[in-house]
N, C-alpha and C. Protein backbone atom coordinates (compact mmCIF):
# COMPACT_ATOMS: atom_id res chain seq x y z
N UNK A 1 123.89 97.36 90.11
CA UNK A 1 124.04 96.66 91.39
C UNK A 1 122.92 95.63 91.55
N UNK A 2 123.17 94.22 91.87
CA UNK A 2 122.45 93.27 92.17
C UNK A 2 121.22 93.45 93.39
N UNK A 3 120.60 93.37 93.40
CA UNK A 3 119.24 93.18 94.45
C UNK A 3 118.39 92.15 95.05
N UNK A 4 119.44 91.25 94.23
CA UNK A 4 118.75 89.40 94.56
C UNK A 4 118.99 89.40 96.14
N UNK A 5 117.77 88.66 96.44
CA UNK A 5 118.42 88.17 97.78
C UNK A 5 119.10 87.21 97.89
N UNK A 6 120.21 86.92 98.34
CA UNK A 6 121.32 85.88 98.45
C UNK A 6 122.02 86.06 99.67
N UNK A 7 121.72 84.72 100.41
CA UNK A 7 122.41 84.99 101.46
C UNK A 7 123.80 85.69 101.74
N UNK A 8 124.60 85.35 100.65
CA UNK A 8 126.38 85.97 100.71
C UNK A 8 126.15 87.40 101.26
N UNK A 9 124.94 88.35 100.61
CA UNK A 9 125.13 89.60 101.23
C UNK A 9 124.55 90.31 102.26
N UNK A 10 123.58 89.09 103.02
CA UNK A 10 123.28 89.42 104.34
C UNK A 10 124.37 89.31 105.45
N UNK A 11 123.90 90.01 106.73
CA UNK A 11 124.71 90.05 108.00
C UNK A 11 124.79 88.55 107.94
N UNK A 12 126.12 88.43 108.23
CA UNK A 12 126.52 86.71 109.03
C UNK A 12 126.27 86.70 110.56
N UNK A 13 125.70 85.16 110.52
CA UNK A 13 125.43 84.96 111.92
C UNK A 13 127.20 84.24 112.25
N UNK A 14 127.04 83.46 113.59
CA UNK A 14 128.03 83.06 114.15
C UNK A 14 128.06 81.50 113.31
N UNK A 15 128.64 80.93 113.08
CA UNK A 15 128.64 79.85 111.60
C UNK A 15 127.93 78.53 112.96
N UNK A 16 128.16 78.20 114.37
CA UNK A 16 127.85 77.31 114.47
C UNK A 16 126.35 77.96 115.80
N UNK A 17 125.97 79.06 115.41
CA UNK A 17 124.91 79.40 115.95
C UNK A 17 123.51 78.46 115.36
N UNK A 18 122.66 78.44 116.07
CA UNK A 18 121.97 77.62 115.65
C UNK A 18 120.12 78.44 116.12
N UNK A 19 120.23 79.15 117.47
CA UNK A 19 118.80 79.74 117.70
C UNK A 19 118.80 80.72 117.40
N UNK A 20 118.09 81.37 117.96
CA UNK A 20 118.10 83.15 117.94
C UNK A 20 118.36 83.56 119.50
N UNK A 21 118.72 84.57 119.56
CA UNK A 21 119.21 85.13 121.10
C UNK A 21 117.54 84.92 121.41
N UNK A 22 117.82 85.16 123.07
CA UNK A 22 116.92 84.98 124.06
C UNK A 22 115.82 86.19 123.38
N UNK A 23 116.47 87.31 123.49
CA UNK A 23 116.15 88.48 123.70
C UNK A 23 114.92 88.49 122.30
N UNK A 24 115.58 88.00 120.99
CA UNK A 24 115.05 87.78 120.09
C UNK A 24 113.86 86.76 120.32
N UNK A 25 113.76 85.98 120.66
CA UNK A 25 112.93 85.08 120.82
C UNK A 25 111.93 85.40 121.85
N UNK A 26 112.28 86.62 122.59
CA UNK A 26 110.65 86.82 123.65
C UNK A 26 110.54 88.19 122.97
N UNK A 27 110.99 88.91 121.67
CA UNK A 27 110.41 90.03 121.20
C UNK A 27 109.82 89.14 120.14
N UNK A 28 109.80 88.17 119.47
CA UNK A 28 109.38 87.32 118.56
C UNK A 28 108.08 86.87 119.21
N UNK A 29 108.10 86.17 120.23
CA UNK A 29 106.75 85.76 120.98
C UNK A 29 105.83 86.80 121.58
N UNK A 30 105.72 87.61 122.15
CA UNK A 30 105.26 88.89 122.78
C UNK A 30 104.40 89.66 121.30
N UNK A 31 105.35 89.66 120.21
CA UNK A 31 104.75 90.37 119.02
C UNK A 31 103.81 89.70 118.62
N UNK A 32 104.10 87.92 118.43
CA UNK A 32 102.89 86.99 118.25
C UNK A 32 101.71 87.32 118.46
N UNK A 33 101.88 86.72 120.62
CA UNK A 33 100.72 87.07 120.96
C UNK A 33 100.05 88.78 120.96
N UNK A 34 100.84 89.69 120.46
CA UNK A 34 99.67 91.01 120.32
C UNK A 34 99.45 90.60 119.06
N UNK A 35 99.97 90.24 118.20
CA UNK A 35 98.74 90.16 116.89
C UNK A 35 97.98 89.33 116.64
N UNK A 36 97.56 88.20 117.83
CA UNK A 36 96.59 87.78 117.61
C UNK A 36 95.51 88.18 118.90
N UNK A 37 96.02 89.19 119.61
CA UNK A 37 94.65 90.33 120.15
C UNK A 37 94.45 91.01 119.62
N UNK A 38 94.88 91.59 118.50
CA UNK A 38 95.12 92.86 118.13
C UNK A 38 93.69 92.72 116.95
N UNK A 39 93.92 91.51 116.18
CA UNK A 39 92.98 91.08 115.46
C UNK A 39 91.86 90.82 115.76
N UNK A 40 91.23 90.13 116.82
CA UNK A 40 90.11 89.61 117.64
C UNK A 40 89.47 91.17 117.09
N UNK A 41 90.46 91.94 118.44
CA UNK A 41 89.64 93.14 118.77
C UNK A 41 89.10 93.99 117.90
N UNK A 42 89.72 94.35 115.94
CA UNK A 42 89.58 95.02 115.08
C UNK A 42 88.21 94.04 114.43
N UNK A 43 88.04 92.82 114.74
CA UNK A 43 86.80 92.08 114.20
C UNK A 43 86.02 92.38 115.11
N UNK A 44 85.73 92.13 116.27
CA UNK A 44 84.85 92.59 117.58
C UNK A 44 84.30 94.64 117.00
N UNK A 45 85.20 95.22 117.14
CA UNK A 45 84.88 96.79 117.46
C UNK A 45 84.01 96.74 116.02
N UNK A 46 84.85 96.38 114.91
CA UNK A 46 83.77 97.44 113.43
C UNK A 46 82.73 96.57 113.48
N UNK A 47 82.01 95.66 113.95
CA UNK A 47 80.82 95.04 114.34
C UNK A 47 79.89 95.24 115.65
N UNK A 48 80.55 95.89 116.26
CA UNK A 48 79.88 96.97 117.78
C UNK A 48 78.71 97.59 116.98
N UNK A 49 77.72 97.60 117.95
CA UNK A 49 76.55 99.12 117.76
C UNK A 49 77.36 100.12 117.91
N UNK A 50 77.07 101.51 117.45
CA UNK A 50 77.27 102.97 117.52
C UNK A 50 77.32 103.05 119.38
N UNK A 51 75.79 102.82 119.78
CA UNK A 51 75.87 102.96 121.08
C UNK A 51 76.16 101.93 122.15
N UNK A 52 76.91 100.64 121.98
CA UNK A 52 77.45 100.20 122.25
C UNK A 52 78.14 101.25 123.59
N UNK A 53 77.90 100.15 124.67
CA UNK A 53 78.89 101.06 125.78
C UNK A 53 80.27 100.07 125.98
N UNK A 54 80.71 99.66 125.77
CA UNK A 54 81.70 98.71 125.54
C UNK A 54 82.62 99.26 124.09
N UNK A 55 82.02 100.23 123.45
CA UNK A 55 83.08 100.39 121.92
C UNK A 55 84.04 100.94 122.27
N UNK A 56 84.06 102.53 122.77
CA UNK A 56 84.95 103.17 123.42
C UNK A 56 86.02 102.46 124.35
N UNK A 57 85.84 101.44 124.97
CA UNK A 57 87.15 100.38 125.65
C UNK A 57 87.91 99.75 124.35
N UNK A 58 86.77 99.09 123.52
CA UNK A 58 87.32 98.11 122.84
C UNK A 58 88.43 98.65 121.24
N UNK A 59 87.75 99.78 120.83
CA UNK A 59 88.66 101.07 119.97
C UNK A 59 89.99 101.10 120.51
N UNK A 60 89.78 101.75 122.07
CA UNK A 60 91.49 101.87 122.82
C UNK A 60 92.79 101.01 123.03
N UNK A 61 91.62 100.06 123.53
CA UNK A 61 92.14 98.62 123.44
C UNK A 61 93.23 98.29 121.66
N UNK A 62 92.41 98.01 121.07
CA UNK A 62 92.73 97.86 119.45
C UNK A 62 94.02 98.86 119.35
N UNK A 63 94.04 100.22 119.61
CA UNK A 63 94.91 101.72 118.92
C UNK A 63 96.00 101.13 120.05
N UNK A 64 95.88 100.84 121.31
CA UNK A 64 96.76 101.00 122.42
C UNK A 64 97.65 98.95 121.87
N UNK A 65 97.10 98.43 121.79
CA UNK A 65 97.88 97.12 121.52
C UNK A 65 98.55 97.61 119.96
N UNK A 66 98.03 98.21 119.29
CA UNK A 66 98.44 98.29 117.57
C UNK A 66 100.01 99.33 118.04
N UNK A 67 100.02 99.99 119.01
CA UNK A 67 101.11 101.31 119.08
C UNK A 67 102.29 100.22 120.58
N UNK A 68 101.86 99.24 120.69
CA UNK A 68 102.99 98.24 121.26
C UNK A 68 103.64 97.70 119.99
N UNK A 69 102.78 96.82 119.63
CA UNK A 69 103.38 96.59 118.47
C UNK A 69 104.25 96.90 117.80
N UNK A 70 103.76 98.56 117.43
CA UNK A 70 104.40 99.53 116.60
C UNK A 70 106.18 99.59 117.11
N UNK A 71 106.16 99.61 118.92
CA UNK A 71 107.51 100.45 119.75
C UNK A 71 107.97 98.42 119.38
N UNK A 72 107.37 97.37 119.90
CA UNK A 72 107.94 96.47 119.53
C UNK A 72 108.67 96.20 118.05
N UNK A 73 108.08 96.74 117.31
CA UNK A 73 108.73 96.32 116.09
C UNK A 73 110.44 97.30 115.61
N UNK A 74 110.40 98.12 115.84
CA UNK A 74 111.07 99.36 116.47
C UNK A 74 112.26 98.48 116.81
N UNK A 75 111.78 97.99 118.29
CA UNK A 75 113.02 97.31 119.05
C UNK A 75 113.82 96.57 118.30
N UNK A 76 112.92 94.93 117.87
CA UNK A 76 112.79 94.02 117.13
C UNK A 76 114.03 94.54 115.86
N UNK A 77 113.85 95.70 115.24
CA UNK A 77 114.73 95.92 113.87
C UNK A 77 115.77 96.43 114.12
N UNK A 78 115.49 96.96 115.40
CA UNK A 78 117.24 97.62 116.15
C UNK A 78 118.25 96.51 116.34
N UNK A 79 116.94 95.66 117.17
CA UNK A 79 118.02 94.16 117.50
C UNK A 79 118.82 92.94 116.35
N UNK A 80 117.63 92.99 115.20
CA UNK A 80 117.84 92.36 114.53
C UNK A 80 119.56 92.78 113.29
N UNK A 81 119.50 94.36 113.80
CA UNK A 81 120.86 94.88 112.93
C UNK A 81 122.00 94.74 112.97
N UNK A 82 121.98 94.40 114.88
CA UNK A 82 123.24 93.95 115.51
C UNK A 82 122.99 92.77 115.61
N UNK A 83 122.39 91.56 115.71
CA UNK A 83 122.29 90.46 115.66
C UNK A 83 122.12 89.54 114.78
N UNK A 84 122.42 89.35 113.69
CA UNK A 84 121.82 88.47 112.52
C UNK A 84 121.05 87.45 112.67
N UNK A 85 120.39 86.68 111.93
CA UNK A 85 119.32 85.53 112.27
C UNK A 85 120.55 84.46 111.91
N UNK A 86 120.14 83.26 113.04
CA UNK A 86 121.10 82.41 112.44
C UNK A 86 120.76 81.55 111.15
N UNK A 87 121.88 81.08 110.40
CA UNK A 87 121.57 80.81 109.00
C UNK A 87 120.58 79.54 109.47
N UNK A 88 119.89 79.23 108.05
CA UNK A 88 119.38 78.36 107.93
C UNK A 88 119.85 77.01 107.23
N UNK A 89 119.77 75.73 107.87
CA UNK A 89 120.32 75.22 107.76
C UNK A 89 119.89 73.58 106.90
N UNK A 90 120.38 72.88 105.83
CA UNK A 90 119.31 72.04 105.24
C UNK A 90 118.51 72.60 104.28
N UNK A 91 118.89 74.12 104.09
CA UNK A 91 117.51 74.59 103.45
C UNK A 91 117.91 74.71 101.61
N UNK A 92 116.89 75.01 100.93
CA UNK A 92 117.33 75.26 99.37
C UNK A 92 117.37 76.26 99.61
N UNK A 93 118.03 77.60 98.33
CA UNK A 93 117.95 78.50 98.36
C UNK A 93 117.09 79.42 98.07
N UNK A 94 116.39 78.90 96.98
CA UNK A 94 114.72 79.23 97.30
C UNK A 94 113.90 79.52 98.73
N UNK A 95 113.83 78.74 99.08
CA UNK A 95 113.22 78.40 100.75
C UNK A 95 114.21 79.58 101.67
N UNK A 96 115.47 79.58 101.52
CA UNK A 96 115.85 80.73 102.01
C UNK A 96 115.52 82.01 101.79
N UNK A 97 115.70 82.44 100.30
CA UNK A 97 114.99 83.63 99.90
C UNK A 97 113.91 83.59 100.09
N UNK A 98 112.93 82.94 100.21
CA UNK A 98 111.36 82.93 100.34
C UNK A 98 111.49 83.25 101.95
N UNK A 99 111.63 82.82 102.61
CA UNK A 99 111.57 82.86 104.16
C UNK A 99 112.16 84.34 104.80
N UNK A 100 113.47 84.77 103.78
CA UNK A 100 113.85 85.87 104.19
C UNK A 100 112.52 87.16 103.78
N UNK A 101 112.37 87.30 102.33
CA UNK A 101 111.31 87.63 101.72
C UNK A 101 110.42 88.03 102.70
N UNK A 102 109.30 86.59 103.32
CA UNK A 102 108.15 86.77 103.57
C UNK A 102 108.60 87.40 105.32
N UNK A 103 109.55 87.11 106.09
CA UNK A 103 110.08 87.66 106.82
C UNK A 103 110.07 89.46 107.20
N UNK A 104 110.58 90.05 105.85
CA UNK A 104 110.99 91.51 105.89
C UNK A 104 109.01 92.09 105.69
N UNK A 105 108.85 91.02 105.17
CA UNK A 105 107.46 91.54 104.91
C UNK A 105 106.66 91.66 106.16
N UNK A 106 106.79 90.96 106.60
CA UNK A 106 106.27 90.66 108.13
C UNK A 106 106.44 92.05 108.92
N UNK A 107 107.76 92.29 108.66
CA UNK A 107 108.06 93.56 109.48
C UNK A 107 107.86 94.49 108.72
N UNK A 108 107.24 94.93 107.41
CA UNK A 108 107.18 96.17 106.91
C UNK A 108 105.45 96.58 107.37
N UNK A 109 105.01 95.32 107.61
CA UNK A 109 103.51 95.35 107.89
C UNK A 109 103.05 95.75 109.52
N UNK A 110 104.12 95.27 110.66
CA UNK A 110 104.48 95.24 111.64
C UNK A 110 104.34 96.91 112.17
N UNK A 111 105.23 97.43 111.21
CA UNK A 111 105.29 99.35 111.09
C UNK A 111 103.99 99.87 110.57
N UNK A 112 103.93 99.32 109.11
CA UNK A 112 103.23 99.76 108.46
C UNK A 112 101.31 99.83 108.72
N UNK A 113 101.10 99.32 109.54
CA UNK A 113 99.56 98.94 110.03
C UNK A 113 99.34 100.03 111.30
N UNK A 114 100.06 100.05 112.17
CA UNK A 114 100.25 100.85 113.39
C UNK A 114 100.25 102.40 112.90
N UNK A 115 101.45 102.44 111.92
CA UNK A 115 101.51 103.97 111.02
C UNK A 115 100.10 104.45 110.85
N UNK A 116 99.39 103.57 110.05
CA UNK A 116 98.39 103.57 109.72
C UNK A 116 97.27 103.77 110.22
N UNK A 117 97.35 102.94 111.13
CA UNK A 117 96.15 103.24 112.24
C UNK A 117 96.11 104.11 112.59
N UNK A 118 97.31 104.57 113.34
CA UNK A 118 97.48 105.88 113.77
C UNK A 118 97.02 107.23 112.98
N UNK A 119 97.38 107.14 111.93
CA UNK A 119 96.50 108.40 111.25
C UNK A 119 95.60 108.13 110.47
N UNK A 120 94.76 106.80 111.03
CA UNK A 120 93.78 107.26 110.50
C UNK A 120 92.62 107.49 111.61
N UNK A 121 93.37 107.11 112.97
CA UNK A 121 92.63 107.74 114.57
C UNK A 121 92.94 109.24 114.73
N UNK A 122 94.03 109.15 114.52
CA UNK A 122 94.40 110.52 115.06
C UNK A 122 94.02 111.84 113.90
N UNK A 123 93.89 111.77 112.48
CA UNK A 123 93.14 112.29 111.61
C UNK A 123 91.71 112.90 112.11
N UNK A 124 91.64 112.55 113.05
CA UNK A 124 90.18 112.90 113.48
C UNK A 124 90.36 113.62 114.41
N UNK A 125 91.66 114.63 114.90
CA UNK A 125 91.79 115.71 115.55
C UNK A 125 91.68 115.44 117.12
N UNK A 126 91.21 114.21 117.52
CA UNK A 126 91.48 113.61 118.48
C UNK A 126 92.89 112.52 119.58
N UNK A 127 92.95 113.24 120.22
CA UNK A 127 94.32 111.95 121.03
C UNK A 127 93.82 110.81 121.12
N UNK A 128 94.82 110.00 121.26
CA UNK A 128 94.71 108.41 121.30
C UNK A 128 95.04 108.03 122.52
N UNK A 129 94.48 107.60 123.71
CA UNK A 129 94.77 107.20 125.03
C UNK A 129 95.80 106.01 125.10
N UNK A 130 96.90 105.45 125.28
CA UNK A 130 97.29 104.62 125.29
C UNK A 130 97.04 103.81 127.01
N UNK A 131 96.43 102.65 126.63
CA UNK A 131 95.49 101.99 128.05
C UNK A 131 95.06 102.91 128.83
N UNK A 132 94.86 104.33 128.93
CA UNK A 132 94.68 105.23 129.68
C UNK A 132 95.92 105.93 130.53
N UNK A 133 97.20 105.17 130.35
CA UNK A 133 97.98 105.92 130.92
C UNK A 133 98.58 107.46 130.63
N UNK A 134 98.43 107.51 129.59
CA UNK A 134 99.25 108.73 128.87
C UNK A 134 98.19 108.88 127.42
N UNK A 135 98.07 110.26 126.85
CA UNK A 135 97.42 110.70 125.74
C UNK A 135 98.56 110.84 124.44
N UNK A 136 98.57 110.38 122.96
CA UNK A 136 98.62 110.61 122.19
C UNK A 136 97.97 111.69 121.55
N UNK A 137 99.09 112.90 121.24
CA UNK A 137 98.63 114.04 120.40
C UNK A 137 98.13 113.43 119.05
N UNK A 138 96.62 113.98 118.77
CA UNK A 138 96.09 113.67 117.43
C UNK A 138 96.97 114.60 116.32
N UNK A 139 95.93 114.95 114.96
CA UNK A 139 96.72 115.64 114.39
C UNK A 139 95.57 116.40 113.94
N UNK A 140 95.72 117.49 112.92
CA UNK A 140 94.68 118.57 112.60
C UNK A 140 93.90 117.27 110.78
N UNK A 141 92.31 117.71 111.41
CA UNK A 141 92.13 116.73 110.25
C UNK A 141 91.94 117.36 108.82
N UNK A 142 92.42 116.16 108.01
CA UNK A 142 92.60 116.30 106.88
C UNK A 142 92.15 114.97 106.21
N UNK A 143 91.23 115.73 105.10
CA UNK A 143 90.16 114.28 104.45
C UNK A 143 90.78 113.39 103.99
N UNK A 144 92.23 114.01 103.20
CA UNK A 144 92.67 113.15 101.69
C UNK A 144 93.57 112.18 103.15
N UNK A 145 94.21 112.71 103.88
CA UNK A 145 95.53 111.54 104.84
C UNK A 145 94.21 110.58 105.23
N UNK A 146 93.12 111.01 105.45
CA UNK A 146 92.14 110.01 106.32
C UNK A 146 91.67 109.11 105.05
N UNK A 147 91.67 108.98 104.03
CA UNK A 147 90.86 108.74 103.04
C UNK A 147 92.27 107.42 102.50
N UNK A 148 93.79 107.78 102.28
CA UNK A 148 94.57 107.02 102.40
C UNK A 148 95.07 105.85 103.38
N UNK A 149 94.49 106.72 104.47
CA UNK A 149 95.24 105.76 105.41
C UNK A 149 94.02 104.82 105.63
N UNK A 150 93.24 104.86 105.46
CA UNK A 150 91.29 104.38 105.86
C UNK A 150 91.65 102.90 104.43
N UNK A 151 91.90 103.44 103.23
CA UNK A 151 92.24 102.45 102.16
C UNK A 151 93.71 101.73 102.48
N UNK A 152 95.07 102.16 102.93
CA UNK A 152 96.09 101.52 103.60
C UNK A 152 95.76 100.18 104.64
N UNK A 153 94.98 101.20 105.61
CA UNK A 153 94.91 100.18 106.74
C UNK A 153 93.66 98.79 106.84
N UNK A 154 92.29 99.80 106.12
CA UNK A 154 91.60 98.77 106.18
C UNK A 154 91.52 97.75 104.73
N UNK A 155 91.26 98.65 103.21
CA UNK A 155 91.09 98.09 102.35
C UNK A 155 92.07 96.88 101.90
N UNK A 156 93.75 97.31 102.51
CA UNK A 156 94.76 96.42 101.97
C UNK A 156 95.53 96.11 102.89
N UNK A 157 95.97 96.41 103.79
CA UNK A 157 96.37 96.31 104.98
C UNK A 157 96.10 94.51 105.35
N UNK A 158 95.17 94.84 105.94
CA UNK A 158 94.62 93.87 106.66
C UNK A 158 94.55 92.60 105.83
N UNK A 159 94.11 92.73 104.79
CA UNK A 159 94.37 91.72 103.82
C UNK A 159 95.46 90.64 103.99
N UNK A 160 96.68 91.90 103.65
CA UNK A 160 97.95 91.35 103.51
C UNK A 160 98.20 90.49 104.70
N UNK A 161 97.68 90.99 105.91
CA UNK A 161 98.16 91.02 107.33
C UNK A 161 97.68 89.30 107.62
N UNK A 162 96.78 89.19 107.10
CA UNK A 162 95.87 87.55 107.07
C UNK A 162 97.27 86.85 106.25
N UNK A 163 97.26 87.17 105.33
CA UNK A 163 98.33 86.37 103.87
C UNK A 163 99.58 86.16 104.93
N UNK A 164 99.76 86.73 105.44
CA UNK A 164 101.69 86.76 105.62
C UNK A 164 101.66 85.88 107.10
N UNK A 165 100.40 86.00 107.87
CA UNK A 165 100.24 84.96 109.21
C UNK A 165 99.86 83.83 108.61
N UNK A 166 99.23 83.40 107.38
CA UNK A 166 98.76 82.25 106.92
C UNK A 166 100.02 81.60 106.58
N UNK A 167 100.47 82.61 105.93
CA UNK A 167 101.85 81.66 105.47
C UNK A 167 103.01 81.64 106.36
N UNK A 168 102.82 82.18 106.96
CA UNK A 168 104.04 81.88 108.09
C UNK A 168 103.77 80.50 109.10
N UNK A 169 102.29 80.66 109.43
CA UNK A 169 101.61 79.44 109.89
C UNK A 169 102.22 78.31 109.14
N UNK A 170 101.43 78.34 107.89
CA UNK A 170 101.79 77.43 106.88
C UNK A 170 103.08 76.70 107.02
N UNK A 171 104.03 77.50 107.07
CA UNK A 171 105.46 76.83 106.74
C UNK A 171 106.06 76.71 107.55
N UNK A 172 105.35 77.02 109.50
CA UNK A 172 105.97 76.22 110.03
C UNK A 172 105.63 75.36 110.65
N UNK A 173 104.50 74.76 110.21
CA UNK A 173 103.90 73.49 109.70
C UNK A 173 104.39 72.57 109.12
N UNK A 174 104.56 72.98 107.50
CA UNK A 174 105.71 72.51 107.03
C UNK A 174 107.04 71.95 107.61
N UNK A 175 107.72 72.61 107.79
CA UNK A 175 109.05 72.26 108.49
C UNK A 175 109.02 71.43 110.00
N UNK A 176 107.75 71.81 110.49
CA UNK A 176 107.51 70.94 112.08
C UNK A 176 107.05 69.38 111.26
N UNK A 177 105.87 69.50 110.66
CA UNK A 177 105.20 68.09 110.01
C UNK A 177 106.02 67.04 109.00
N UNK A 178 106.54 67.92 108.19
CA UNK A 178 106.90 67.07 107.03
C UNK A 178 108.34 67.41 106.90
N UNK A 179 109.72 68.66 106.91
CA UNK A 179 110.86 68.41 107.20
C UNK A 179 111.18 67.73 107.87
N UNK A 180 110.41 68.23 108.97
CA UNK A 180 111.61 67.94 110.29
C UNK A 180 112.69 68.09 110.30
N UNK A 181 113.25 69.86 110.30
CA UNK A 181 114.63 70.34 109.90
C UNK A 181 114.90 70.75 111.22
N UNK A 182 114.09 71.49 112.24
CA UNK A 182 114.31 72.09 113.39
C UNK A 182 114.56 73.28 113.08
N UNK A 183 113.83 73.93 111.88
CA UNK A 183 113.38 75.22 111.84
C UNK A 183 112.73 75.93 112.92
N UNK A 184 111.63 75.21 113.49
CA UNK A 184 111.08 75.76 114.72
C UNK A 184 111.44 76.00 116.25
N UNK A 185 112.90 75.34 116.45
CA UNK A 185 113.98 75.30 117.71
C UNK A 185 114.40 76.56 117.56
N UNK A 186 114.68 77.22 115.72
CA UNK A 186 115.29 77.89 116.28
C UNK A 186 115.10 79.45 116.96
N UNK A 187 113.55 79.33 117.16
CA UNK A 187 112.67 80.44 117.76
C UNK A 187 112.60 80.11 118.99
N UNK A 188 112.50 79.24 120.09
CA UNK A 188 112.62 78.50 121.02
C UNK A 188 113.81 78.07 122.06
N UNK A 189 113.71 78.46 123.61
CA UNK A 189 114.66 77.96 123.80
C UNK A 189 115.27 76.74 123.85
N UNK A 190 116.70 76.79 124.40
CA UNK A 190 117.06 75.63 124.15
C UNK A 190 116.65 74.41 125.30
N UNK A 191 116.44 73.25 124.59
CA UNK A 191 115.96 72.27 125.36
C UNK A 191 117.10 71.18 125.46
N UNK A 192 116.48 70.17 126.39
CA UNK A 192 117.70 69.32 127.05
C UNK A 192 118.33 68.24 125.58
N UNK A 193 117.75 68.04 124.89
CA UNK A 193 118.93 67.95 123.95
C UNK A 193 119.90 68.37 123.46
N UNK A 194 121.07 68.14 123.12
CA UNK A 194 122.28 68.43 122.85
C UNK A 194 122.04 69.66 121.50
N UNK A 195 122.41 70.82 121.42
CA UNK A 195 122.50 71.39 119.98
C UNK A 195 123.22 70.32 118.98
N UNK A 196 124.04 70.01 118.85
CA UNK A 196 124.31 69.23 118.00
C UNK A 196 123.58 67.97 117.91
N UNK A 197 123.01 67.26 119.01
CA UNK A 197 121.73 66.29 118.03
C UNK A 197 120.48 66.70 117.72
N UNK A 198 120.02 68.24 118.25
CA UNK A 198 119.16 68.75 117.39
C UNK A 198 119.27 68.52 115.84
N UNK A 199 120.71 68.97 115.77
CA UNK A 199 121.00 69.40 114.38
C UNK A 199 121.20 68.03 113.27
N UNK A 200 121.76 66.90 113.99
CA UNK A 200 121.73 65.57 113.41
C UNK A 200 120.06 65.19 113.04
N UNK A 201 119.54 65.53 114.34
CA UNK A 201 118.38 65.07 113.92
C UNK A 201 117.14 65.99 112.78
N UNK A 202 117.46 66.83 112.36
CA UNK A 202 116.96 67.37 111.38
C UNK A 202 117.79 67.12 109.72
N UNK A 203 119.07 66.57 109.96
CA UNK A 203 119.47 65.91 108.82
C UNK A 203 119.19 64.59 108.63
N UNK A 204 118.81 64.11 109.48
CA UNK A 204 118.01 63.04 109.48
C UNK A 204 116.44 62.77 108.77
N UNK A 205 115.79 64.06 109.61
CA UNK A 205 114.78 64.35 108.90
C UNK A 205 114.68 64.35 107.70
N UNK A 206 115.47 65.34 107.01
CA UNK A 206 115.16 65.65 106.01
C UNK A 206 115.65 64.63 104.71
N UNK A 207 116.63 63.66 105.24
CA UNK A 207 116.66 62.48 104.42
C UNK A 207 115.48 61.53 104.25
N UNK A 208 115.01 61.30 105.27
CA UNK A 208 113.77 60.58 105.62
C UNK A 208 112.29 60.87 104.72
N UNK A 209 112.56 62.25 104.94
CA UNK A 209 111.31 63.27 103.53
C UNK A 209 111.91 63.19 101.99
């Protein structure tokens, strides 16, 4: 059985769809902006003093935005099962597979960091306050899960987590600066131009490049 990514065997969108649902597009933005608090705060805290009276906020802070995330991403893959992304349009197929690619990645990291965090806070036999409203049951500790998830989350994790915002940055840069396909509309609502001269005007673009 084949494993390429090719569009033929993804969910079809609606053929003359062109954005993403609403719904998609403010779980798309909302996830944004927590990961770029989410980050601040994990550079801020492991550079705190010990006695720092400010660490203990700024820890919660970090575990309590990382476990939104977590229920956001959750949502985000529920929605995305019944909804397909609309195709891309102008694009090579490369650039498609690459975009889908760095995409799924996005979301395996999305889970996968929060997972993570999570046991490697809660490894320490302690609950996790979420903003203070409600307590997260820790778990009974254990060196080797703390010792994995400690190398998961911080040694490679985070790494990746830089790589996959750089390049997502990156390319839609790309497509805003130098396509000009209207890749970036289709995260966005719709504005007083016509969908269809959006769409002229990114074939335009891309003759022009």
């Amino acid at each position: 059985m084949s494993t390429t990514l090719d569009a033929s065997t993804r969910p079809a969108a609606a053929p003359d769809q062109i954005r993403y649902t609403a719904t998609a597009q403010a779980l798309h933005w909302v996830t944004s902006a927590l990961m770029f608090a989410v980050l601040p705060l994990a550079w801020v805290m492991v550079n705190m003093g010990e006695t720092s009276e400010h660490r203990s906020l700024i820890y919660n802070l970090h575990k309590s935005v990382g476990l939104t995330i977590l229920a956001l991403a959750a949502v985000r893959l529920a929605w995305r099962a019944t909804h397909p992304a609309p195709p891309l349009r102008h694009t090579a197929r490369w650039e498609a597979n690459a975009a889908f690619a760095s995409h799924w990645l996005l979301y395996f990291v999305l889970v996968a960091m929060p997972v993570t965090g999570y046991l490697l806070s809660a490894g320490s036999g302690r609950p996790i306050s979420y903003f203070g409203l409600f307590s997260i049951p820790g778990m009974a500790k254990n060196p080797d899960i703390d010792h994995v998830a400690t190398w998961l989350h911080v040694a490679v994790g985070q790494w990746l987590v830089y790589a996959l915002i750089l390049l997502h940055l990156a390319a839609t840069a790309w497509h805003v600066a130098v396509r000009r396909d209207g890749v970036l509309e289709r995260m966005l609502p719709e504005q007083d131009v016509a969908e269809q001269g959006m769409a002229q005007q990114g074939m335009a673009g891309q003759k022009a490049g």
